[in-house]
C-alpha atoms as a PDB file:
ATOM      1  CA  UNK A   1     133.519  78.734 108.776  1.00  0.00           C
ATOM      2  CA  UNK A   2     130.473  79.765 110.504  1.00  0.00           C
ATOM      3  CA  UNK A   3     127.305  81.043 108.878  1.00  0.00           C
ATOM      4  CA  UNK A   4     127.552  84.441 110.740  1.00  0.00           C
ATOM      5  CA  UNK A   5     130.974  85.353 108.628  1.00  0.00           C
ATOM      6  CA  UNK A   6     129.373  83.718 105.396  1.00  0.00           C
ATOM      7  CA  UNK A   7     126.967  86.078 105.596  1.00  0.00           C
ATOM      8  CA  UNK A   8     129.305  89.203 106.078  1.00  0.00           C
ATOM      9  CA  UNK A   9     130.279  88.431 102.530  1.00  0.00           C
ATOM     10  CA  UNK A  10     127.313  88.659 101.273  1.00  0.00           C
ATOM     11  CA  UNK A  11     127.512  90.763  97.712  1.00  0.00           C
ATOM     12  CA  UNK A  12     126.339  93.981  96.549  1.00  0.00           C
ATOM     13  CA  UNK A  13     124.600  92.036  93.160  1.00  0.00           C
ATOM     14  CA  UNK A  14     123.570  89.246  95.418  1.00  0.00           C
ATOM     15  CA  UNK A  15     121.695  91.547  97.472  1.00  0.00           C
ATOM     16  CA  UNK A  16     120.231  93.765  94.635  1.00  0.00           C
ATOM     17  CA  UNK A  17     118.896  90.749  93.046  1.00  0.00           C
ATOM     18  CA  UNK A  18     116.720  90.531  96.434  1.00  0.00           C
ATOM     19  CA  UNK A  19     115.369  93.884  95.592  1.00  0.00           C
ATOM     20  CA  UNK A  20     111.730  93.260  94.186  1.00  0.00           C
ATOM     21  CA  UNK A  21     109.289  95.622  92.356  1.00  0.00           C
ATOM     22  CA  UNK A  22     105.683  95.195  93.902  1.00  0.00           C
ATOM     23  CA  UNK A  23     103.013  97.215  94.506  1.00  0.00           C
ATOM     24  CA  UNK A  24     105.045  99.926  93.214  1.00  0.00           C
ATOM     25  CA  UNK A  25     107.366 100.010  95.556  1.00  0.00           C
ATOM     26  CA  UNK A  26     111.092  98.527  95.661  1.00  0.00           C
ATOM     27  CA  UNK A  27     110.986  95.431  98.719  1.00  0.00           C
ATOM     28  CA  UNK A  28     112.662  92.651 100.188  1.00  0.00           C
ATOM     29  CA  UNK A  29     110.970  89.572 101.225  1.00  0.00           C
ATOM     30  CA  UNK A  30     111.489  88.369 104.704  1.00  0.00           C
ATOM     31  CA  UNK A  31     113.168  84.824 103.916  1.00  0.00           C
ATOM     32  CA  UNK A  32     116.026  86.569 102.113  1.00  0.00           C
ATOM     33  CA  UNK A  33     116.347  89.212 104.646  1.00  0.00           C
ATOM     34  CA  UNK A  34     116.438  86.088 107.251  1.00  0.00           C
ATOM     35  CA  UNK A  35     119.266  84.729 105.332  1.00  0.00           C
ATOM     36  CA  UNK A  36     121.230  87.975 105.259  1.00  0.00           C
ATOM     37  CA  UNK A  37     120.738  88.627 109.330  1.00  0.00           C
ATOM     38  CA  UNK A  38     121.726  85.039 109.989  1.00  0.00           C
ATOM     39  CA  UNK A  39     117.967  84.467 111.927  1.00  0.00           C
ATOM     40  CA  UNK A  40     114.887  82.312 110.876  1.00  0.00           C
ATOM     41  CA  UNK A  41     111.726  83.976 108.623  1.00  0.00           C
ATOM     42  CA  UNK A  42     109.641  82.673 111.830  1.00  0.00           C
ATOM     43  CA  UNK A  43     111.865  85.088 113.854  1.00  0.00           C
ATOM     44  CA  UNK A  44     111.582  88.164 111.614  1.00  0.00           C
ATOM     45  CA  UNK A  45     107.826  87.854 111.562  1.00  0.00           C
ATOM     46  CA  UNK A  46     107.244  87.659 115.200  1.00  0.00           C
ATOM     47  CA  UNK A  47     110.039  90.523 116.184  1.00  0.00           C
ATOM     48  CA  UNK A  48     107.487  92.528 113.409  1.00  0.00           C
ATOM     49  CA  UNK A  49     104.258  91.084 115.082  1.00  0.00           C
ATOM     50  CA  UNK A  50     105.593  92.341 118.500  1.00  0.00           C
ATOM     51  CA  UNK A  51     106.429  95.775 117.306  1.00  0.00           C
ATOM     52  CA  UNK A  52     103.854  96.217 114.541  1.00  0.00           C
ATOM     53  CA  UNK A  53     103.181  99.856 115.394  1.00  0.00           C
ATOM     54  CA  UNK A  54     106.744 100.612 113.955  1.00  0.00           C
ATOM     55  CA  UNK A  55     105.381  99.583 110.612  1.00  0.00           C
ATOM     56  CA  UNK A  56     103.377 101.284 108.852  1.00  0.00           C
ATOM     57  CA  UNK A  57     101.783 100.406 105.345  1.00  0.00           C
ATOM     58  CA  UNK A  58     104.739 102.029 103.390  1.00  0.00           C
ATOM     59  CA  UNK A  59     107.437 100.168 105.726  1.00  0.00           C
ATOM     60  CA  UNK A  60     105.871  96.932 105.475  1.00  0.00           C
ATOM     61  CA  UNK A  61     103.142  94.944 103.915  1.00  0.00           C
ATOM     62  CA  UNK A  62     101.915  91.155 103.661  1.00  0.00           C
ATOM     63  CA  UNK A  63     101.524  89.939 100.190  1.00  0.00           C
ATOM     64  CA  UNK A  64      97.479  89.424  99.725  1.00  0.00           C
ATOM     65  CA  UNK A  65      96.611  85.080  98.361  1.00  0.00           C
ATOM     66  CA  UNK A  66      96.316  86.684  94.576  1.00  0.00           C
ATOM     67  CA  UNK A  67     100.157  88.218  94.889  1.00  0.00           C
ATOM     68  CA  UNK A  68     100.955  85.345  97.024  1.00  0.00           C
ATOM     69  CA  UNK A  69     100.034  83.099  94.452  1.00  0.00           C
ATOM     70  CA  UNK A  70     101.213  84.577  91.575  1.00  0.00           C
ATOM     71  CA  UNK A  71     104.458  84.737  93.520  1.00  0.00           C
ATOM     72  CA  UNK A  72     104.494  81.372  93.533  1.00  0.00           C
ATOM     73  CA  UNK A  73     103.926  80.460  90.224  1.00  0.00           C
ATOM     74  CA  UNK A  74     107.078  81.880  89.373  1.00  0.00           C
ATOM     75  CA  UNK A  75     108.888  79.378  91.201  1.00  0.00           C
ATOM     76  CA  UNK A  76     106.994  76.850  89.735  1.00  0.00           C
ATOM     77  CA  UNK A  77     109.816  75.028  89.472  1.00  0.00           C
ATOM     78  CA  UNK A  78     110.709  75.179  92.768  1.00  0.00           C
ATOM     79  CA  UNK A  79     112.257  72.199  95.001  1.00  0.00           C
ATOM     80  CA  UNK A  80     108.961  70.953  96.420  1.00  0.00           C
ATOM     81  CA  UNK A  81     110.780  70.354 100.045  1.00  0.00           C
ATOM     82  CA  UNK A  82     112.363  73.578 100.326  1.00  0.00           C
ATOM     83  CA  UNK A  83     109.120  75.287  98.358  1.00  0.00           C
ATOM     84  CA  UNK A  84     111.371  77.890  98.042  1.00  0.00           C
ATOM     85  CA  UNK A  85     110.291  79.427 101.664  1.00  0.00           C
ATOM     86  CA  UNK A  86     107.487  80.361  99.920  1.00  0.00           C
ATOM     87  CA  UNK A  87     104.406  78.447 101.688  1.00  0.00           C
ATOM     88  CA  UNK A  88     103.289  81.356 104.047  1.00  0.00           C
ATOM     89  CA  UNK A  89     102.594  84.692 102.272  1.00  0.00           C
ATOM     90  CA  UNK A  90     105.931  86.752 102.978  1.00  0.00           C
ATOM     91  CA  UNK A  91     106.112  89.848 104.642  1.00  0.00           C
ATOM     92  CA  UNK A  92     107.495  92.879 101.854  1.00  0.00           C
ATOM     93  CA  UNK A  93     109.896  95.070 103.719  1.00  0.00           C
ATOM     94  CA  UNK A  94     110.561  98.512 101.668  1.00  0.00           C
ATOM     95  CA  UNK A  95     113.824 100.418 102.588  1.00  0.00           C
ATOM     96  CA  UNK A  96     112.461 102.064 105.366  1.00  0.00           C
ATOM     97  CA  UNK A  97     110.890  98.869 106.539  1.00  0.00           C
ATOM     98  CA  UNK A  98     114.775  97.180 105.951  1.00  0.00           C
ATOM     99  CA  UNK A  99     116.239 100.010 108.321  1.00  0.00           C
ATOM    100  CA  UNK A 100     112.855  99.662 111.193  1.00  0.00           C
ATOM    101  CA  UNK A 101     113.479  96.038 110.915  1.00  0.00           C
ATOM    102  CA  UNK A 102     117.002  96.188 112.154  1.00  0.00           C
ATOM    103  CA  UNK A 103     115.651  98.627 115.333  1.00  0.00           C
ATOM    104  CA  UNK A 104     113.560  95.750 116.646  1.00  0.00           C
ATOM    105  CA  UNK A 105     116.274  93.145 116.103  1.00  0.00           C
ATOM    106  CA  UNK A 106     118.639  94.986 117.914  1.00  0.00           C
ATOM    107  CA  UNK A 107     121.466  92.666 116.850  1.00  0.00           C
ATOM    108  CA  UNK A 108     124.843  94.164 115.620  1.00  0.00           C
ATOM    109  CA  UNK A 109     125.017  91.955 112.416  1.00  0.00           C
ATOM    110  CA  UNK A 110     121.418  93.020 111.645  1.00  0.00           C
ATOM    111  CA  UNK A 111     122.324  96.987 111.821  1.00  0.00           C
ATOM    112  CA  UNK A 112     125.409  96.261 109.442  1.00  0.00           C
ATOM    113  CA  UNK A 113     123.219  94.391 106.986  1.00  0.00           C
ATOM    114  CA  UNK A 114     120.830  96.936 106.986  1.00  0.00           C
ATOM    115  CA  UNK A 115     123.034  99.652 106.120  1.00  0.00           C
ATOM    116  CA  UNK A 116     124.994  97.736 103.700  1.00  0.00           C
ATOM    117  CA  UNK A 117     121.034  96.949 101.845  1.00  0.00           C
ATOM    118  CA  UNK A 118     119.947 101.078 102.242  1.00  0.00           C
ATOM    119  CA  UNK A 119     123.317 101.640 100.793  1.00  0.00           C
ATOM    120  CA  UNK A 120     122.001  99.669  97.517  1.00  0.00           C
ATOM    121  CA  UNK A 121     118.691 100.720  97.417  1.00  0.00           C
ATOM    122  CA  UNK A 122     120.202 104.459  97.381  1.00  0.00           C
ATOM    123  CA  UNK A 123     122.799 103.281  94.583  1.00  0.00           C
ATOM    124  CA  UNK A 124     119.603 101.965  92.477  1.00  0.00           C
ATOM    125  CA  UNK A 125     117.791 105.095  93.551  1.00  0.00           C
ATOM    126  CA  UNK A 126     121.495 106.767  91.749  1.00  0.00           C
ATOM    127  CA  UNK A 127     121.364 104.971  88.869  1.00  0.00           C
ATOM    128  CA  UNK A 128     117.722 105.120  88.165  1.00  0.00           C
ATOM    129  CA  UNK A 129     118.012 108.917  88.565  1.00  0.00           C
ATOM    130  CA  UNK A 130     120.822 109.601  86.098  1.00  0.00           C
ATOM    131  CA  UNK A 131     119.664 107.125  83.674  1.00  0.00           C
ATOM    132  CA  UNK A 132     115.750 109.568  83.804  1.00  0.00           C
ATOM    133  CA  UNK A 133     118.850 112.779  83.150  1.00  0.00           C
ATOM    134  CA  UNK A 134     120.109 110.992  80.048  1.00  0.00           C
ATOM    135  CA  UNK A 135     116.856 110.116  78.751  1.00  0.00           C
ATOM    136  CA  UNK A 136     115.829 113.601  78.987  1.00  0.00           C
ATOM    137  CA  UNK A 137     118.922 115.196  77.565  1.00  0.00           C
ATOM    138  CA  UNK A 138     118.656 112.637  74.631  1.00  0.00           C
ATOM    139  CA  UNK A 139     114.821 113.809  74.152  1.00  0.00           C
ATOM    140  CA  UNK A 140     116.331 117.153  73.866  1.00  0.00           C
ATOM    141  CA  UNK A 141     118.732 116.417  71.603  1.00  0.00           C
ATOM    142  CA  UNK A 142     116.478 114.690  69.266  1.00  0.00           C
ATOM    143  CA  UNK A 143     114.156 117.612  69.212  1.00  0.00           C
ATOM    144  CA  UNK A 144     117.000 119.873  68.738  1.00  0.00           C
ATOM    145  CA  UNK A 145     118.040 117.992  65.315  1.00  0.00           C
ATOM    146  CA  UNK A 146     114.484 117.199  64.136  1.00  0.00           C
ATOM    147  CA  UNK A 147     114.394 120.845  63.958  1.00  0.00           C
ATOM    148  CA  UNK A 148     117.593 121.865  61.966  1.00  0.00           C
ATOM    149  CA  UNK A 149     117.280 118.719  59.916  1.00  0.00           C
ATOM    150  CA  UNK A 150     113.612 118.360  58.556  1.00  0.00           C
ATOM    151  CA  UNK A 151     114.913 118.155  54.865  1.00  0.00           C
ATOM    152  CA  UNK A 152     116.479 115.043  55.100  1.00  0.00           C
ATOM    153  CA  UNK A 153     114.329 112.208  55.796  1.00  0.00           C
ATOM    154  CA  UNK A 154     117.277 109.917  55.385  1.00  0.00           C
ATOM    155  CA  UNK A 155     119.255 110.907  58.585  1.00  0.00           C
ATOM    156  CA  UNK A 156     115.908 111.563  60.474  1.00  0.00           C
ATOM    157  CA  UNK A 157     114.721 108.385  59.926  1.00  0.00           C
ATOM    158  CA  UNK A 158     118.156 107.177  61.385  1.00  0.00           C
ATOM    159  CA  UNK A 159     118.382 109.250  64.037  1.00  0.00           C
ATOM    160  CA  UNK A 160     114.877 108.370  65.148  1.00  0.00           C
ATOM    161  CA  UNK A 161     116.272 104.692  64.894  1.00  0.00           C
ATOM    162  CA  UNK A 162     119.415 105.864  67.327  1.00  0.00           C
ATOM    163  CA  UNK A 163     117.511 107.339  69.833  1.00  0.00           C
ATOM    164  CA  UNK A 164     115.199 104.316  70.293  1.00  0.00           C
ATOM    165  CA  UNK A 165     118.157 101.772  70.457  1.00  0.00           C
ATOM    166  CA  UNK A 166     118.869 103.938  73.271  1.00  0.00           C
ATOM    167  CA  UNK A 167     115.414 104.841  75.002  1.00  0.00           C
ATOM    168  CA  UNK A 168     115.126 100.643  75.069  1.00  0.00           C
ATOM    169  CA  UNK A 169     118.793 100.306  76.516  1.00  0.00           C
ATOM    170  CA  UNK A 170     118.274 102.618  79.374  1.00  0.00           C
ATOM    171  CA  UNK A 171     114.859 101.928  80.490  1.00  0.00           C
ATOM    172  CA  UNK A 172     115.776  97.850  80.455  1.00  0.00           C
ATOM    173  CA  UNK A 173     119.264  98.634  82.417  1.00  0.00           C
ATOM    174  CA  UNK A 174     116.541  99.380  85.726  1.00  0.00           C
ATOM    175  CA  UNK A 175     115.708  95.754  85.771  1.00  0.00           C
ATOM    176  CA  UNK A 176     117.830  93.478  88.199  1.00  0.00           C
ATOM    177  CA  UNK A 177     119.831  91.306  86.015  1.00  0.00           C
ATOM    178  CA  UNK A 178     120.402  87.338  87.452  1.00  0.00           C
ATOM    179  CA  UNK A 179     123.937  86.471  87.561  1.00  0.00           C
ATOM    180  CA  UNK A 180     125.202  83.770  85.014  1.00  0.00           C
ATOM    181  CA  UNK A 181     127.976  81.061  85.723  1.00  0.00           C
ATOM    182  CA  UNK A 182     128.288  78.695  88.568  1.00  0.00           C
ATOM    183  CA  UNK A 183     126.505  79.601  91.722  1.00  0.00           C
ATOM    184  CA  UNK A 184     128.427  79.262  95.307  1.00  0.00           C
ATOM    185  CA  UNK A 185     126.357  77.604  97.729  1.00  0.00           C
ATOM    186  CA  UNK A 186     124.252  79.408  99.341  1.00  0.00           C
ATOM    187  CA  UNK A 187     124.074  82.662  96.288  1.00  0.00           C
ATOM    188  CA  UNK A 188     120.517  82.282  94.563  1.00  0.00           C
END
């Protein structure tokens, strides 16, 4: 099987787990979007070097030697031959930077990736969204029976207790999750 229809089966977790937070801003590094367009990182970087007016700051940016390094040191553990495609500070694509990215490629399996990873970033976009709803409606709620039951120290005390289970639940459930169990070859 070739690498090109590997990649078409590329999963939705598999490619949220891609999805960093830095500087703020939701990004995927250029040696996993390599991967997913079946080309090289050396590839991506000069299609973006030609066409660097299409990026702007908020579509792209280079991680400076401090993130770089700290980057690193997370993957400390790294395989020291593969260094993890980490030896050259990667460039950070954000989700407009994913779609731009797939303009100066021009290749079909690059357009479908691209749409496949906006899709995503909208779904976390979704879910980050409604979970902000619920927190709010649960604020209310709490507020609501504060209020009517200020004699009892007993039940607010539990309540309070509830509501912060919660609160911790649904701010944590934003953070990618790694997949356990055996990994295929090629799924990080």
């Amino acid at each position: 099987m070739s690498k090109r229809k590997v990649n078409k089966f590329i999963s939705d977790d598999v490619i949220m787990n891609k999805i960093y937070f830095v500087r703020g801003h939701r990004v995927m590094i250029d040696r996993d979007l390599a991967v997913m367009y079946d080309t090289q990182t050396k590839r991506i970087k000069e299609a973006v070097r030609r066409n660097i007016s299409r990026f702007p700051e908020h579509f792209l940016f280079e991680l400076t030697k401090e993130e770089f390094h700290n980057w690193r040191s997370q993957f400390a553990s790294s395989n020291p031959s593969d260094k993890m495609g980490l030896r050259y500070p990667p460039f950070c694509f954000t989700e407009h930077g994913v779609l731009m990215l797939s303009n100066v490629l021009k290749s079909n399996s690059a357009v479908k990736m691209s749409i496949r990873i906006v899709e995503i970033f909208v779904k976390m976009r979704e879910m980050l969204s409604s979970n902000k709803d619920i927190l709010i409606k649960l604020e209310q709620l709490e507020r609501k029976l504060m209020k009517q039951d200020e004699r009892s120290n007993k039940y607010e005390q539990e309540i309070k207790i509830l509501f912060e289970a919660i609160s911790q639940l649904i701010t944590h459930s934003n953070e990618p999750r790694k997949k356990i169990g055996y990994k295929r070859q090629g799924e990080e």
